[in-house]
Structure formats: C-alpha cells, structure tokens
C-alpha atoms as a PDB file:
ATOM      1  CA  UNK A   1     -59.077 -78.621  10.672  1.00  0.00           C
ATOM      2  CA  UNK A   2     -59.276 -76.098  13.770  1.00  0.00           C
ATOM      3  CA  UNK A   3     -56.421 -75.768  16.176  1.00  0.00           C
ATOM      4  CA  UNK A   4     -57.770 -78.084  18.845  1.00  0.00           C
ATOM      5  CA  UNK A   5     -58.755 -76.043  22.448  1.00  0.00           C
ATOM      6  CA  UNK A   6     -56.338 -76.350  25.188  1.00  0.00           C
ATOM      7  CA  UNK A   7     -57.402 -74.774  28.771  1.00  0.00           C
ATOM      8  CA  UNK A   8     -55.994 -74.057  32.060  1.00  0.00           C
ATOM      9  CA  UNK A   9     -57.489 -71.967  34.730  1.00  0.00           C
ATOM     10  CA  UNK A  10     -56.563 -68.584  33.516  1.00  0.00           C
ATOM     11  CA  UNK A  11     -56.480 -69.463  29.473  1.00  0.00           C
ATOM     12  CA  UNK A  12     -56.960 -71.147  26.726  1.00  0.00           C
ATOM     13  CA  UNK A  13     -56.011 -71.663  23.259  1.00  0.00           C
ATOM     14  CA  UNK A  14     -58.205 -71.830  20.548  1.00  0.00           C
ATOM     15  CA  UNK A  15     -58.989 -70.988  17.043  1.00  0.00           C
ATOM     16  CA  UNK A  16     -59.233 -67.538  16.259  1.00  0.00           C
ATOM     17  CA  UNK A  17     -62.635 -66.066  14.507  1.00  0.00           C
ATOM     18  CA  UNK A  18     -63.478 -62.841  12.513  1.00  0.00           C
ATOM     19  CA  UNK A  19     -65.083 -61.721  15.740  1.00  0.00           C
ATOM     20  CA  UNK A  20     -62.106 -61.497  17.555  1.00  0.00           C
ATOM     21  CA  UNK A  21     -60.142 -59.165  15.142  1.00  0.00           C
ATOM     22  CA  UNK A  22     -61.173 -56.121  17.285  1.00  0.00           C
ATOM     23  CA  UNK A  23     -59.394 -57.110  20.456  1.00  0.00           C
ATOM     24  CA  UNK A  24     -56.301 -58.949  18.199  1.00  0.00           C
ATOM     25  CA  UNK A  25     -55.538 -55.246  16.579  1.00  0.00           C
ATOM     26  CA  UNK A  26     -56.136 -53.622  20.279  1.00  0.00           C
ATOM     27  CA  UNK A  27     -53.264 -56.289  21.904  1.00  0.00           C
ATOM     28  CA  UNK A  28     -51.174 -56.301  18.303  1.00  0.00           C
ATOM     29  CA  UNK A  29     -51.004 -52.686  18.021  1.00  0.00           C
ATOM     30  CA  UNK A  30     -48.305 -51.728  20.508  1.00  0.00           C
ATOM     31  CA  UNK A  31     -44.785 -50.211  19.678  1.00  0.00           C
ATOM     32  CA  UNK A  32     -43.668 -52.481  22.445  1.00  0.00           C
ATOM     33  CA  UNK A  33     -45.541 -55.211  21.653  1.00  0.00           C
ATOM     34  CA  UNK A  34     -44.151 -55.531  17.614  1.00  0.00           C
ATOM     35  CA  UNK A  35     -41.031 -54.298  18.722  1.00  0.00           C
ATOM     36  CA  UNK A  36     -39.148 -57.834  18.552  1.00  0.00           C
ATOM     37  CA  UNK A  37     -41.785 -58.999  16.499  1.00  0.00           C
ATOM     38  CA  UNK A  38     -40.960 -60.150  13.124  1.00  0.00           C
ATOM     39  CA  UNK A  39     -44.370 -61.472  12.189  1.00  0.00           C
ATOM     40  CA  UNK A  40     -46.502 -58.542  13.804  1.00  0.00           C
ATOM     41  CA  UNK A  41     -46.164 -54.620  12.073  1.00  0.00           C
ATOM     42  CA  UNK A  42     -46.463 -51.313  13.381  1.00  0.00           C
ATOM     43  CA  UNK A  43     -48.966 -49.889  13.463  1.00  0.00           C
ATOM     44  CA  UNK A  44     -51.000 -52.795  13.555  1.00  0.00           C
ATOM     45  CA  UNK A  45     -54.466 -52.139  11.854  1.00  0.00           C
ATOM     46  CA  UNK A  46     -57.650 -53.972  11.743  1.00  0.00           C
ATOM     47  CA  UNK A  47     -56.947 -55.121   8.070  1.00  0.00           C
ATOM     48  CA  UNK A  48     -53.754 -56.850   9.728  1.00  0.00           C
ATOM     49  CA  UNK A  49     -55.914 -58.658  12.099  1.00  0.00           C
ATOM     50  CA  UNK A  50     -58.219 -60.164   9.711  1.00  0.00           C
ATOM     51  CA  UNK A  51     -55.541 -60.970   7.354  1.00  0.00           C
ATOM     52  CA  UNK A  52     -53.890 -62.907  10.221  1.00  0.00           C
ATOM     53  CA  UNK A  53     -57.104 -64.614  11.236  1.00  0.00           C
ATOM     54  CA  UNK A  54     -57.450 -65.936   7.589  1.00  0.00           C
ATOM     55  CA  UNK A  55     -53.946 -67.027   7.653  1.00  0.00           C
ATOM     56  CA  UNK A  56     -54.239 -69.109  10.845  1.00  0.00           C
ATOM     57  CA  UNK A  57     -57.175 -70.495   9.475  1.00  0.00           C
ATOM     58  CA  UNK A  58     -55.206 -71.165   5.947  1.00  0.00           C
ATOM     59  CA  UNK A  59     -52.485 -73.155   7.819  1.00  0.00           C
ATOM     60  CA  UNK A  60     -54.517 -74.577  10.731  1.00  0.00           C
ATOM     61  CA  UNK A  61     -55.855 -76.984   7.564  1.00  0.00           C
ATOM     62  CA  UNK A  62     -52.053 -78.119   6.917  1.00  0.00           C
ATOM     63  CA  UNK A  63     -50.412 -80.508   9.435  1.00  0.00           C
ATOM     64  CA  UNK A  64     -47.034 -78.801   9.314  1.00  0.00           C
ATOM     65  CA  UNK A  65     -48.817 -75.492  11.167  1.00  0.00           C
ATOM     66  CA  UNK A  66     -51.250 -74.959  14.345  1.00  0.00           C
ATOM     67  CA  UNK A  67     -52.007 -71.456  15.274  1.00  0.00           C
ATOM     68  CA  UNK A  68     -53.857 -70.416  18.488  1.00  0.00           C
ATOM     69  CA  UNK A  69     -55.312 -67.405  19.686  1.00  0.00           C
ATOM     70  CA  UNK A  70     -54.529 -67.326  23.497  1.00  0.00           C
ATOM     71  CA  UNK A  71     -58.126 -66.063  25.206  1.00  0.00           C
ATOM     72  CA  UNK A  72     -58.516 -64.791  28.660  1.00  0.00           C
ATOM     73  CA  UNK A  73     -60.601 -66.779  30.370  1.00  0.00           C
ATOM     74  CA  UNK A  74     -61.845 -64.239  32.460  1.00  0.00           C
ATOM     75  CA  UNK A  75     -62.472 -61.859  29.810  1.00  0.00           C
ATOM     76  CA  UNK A  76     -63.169 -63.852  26.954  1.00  0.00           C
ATOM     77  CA  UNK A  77     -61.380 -61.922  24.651  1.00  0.00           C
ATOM     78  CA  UNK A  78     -58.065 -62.394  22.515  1.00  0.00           C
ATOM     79  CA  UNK A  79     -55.248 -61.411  24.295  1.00  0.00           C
ATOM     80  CA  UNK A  80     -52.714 -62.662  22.129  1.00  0.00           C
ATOM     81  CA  UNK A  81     -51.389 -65.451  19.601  1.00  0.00           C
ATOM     82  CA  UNK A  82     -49.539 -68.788  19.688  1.00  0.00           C
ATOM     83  CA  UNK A  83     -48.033 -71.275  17.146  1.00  0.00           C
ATOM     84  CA  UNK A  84     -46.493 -74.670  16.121  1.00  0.00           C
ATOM     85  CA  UNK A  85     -44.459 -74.136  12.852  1.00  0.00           C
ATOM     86  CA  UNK A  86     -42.716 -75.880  10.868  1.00  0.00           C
ATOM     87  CA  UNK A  87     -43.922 -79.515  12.025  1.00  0.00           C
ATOM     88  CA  UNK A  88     -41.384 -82.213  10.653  1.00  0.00           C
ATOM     89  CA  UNK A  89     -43.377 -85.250  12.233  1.00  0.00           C
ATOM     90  CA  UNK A  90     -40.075 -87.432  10.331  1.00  0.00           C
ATOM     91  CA  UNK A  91     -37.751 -85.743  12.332  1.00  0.00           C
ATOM     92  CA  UNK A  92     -40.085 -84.661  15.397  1.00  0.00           C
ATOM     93  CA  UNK A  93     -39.432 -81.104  16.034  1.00  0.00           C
ATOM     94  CA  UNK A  94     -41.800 -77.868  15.545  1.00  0.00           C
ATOM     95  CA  UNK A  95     -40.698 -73.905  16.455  1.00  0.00           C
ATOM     96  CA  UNK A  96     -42.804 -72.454  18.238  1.00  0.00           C
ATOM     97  CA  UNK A  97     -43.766 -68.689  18.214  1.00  0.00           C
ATOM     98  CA  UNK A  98     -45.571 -66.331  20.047  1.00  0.00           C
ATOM     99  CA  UNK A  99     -47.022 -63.200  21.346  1.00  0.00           C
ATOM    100  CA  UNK A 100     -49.310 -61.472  24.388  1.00  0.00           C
ATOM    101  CA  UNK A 101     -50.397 -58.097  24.706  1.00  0.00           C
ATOM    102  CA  UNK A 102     -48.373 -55.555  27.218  1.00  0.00           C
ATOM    103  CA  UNK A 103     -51.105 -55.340  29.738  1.00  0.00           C
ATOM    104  CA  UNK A 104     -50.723 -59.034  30.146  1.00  0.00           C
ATOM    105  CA  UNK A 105     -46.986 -58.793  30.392  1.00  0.00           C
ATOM    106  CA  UNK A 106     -45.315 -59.667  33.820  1.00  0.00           C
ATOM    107  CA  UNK A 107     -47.751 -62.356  35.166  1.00  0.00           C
ATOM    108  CA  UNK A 108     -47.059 -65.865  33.581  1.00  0.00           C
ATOM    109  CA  UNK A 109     -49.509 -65.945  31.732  1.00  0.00           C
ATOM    110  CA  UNK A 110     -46.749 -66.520  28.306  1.00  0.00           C
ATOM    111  CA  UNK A 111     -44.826 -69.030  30.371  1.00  0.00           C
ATOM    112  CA  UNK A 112     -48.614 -71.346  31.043  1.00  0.00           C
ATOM    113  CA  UNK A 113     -49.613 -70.972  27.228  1.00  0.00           C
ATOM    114  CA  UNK A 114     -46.084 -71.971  26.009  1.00  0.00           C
ATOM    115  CA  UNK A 115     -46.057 -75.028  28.517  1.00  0.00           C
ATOM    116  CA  UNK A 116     -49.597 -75.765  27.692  1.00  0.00           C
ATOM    117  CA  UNK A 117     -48.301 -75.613  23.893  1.00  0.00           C
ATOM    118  CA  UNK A 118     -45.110 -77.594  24.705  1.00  0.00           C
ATOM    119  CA  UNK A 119     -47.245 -80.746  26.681  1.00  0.00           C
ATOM    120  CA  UNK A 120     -49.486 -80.619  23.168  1.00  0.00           C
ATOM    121  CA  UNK A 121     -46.803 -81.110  20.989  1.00  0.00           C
ATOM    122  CA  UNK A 122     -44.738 -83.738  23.086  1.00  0.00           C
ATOM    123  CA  UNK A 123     -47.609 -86.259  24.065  1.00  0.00           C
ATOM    124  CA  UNK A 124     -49.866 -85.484  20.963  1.00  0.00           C
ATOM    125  CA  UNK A 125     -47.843 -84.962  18.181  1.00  0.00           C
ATOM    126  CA  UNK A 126     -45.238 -87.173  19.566  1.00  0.00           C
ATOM    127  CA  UNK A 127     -42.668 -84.746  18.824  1.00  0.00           C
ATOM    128  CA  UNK A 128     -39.266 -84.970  21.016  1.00  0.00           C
ATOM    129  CA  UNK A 129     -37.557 -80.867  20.671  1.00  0.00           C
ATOM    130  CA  UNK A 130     -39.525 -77.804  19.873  1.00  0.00           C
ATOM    131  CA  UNK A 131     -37.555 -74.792  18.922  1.00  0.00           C
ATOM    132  CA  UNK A 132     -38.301 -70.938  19.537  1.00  0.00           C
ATOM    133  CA  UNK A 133     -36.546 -68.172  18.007  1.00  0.00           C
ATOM    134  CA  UNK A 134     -35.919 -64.670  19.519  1.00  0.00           C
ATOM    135  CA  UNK A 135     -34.606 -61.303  18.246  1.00  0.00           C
ATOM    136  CA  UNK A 136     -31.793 -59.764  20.095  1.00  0.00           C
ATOM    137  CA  UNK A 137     -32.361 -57.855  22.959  1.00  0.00           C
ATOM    138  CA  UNK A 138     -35.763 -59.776  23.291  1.00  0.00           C
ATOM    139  CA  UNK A 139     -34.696 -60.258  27.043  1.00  0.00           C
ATOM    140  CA  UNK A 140     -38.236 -60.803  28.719  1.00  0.00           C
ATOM    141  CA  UNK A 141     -39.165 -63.847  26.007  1.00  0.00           C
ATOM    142  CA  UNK A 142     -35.463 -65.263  26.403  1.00  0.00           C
ATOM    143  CA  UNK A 143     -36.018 -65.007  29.960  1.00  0.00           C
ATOM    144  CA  UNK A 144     -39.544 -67.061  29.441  1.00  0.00           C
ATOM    145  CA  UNK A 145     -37.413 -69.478  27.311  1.00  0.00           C
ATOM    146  CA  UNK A 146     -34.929 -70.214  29.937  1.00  0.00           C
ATOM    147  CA  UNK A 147     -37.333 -70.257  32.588  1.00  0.00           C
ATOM    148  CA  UNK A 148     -39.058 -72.989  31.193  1.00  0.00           C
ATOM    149  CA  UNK A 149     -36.041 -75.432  30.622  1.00  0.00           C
ATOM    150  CA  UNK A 150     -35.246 -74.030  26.949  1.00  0.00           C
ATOM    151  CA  UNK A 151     -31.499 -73.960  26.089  1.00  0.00           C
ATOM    152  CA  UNK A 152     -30.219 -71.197  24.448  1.00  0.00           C
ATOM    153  CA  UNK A 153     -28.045 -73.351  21.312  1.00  0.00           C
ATOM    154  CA  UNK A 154     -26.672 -70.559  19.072  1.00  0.00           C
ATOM    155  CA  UNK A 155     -27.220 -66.972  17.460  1.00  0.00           C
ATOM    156  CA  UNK A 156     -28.057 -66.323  13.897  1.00  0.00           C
ATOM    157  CA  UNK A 157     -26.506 -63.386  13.172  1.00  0.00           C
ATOM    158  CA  UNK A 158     -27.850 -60.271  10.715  1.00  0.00           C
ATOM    159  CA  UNK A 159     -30.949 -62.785  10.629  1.00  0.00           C
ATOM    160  CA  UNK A 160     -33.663 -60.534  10.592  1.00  0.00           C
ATOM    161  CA  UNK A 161     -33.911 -56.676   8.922  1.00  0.00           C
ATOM    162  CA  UNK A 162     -36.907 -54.818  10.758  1.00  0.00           C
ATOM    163  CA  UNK A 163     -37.564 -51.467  11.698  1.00  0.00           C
ATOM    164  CA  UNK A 164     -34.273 -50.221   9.081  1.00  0.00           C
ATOM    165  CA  UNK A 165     -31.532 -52.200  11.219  1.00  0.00           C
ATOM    166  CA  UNK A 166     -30.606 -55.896  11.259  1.00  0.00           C
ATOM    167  CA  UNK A 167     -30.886 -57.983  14.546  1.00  0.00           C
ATOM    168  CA  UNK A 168     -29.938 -61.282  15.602  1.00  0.00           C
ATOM    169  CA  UNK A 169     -31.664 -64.257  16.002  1.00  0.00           C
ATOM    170  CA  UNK A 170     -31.413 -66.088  19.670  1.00  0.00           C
ATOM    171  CA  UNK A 171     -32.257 -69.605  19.022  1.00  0.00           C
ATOM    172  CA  UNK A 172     -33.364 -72.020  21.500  1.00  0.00           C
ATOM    173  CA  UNK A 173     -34.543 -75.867  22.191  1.00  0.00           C
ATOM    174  CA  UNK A 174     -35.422 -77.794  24.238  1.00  0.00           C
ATOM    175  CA  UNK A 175     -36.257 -81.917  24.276  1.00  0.00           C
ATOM    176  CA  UNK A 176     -38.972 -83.701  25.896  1.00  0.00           C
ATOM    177  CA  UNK A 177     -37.224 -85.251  28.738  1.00  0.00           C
ATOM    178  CA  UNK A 178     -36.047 -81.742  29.589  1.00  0.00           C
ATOM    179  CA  UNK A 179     -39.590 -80.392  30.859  1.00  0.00           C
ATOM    180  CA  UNK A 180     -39.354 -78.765  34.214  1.00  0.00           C
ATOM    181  CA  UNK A 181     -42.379 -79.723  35.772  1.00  0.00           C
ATOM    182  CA  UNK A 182     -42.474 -76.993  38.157  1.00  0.00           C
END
C-alpha cells in the first residue's frame, strides 16, 4: 500500500518513486546532512537512493512502517524523507524519524512535515505518543522536538557507533493531548 499524500501549502508527503532518486542523493549527500544521521551514509550515492526508495516501498506494504518523501511544493522535487516506525497499534505508539536537506534548513519547513506527520498518526492511526530519537549534539532536531511540544524523557547512552565514535541517543515523546496547536 503507498504512504497516503499529506499536503500543506509549502509540502507534502508522499511516496517516493525511482524518478526521484536524483534529487534524494543531491539532499542525502551532505557531510552535514548524515552527520547525526544513523540511517543516511556518507557519501551518499545514487545506488543509496534507489536502495532506499525500494525499501520505503518494501515497508510502506507492512502496517508497522510508513515512509514519506517530503516534496517541495514549489519545486516538485524531493527534498527530504519522513517516517512512522515501529507502529504498535496494541499499545498505540510509533517513532518517528526524519530528515531535510541543508538548503532547506532554518525555515520550518521540518517542524510543518513532523506536525503534519504527528496529526496523521493521532487522528488516523489512533495512536496516543509518538516517539523520536536523536543523536547527541543533534541540537537543531532537539530544538524542532521541543518546539513542537516533545519531551525530552531520557538518554541512551553509547547507543549508536557511527563515524568511529559512539554517541548518545536523546529520546523524546510526546502524547496526543500534548499538541501545541500553535
């Protein structure tokens, strides 16, 4: 089953094609970008992007995974990626993970697709927390995080070995009733 298309005025997310692997390796492949990044490697080639695409597709036909690619509405193209992991509909929680491309940085554009994502998965999947996880020193998405009502609930420490050192893991939640809607 496709990721189902959510829109706002600036973007929307939908399923990701083949076609869009060119501007996914453009926004991917960015020291800065894969930096905190567990999920995205560097340097980021084309064979990454299509690999990626045919994952989201793999796991957009489970119902425990929904993966997005976050278009620009004025462009058209792919400017980044978004995802619901880890759905436990028994227990009603997802994580949710994510990624934008530095020339998109700074604008709010992370903080509307992770709202937009967060209003999907409390009135349509009837979930009541979604989780997001962030690697230490990841200041700019805790800040997103926090900004949107998120609390920060604990560190995993020595959680994640990338680039030959080990970081920690930020973890944070928030509930359905907590939704700024600001």
């Amino acid at each position: 089953m496709p990721a189902p298309i959510i829109k706002s005025d600036r973007i929307t997310l939908r399923q990701i094609s083949k076609s869009d692997a060119e501007s996914i390796c453009k926004h991917a492949n960015d020291k800065l970008v894969s930096r905190y990044m567990v999920c995205l490697p560097f340097p980021y080639k084309i064979e990454d992007a299509y690999s990626w695409i045919k994952n989201c597709h793999r796991v957009n036909r489970t119902k425990s995974n929904i993966m997005w690619g976050i278009e620009d509405n004025a462009s058209g193209i792919i400017i980044g990626g978004m995802g619901i992991h880890h759905i436990d509909y028994q227990n009603k929680n997802a994580e949710t993970g994510y990624w934008i491309g530095r020339k998109y940085w700074g604008n709010g554009l992370m903080t509307e697709a992770i709202k937009m994502v967060l209003k999907y998965s409390f009135k349509e999947l009837k979930l009541v927390r979604v989780y997001a996880l962030c690697m230490h020193k990841n200041e700019a998405s805790m800040g997103v995080l926090t900004k949107i009502g998120f609390t920060k609930e604990g560190i995993l420490r020595n959680a994640c070995f990338k680039n030959k050192r080990w970081y920690d893991i930020h973890f944070f939640g928030i509930l359905k009733d907590e939704i700024k809607n600001s």
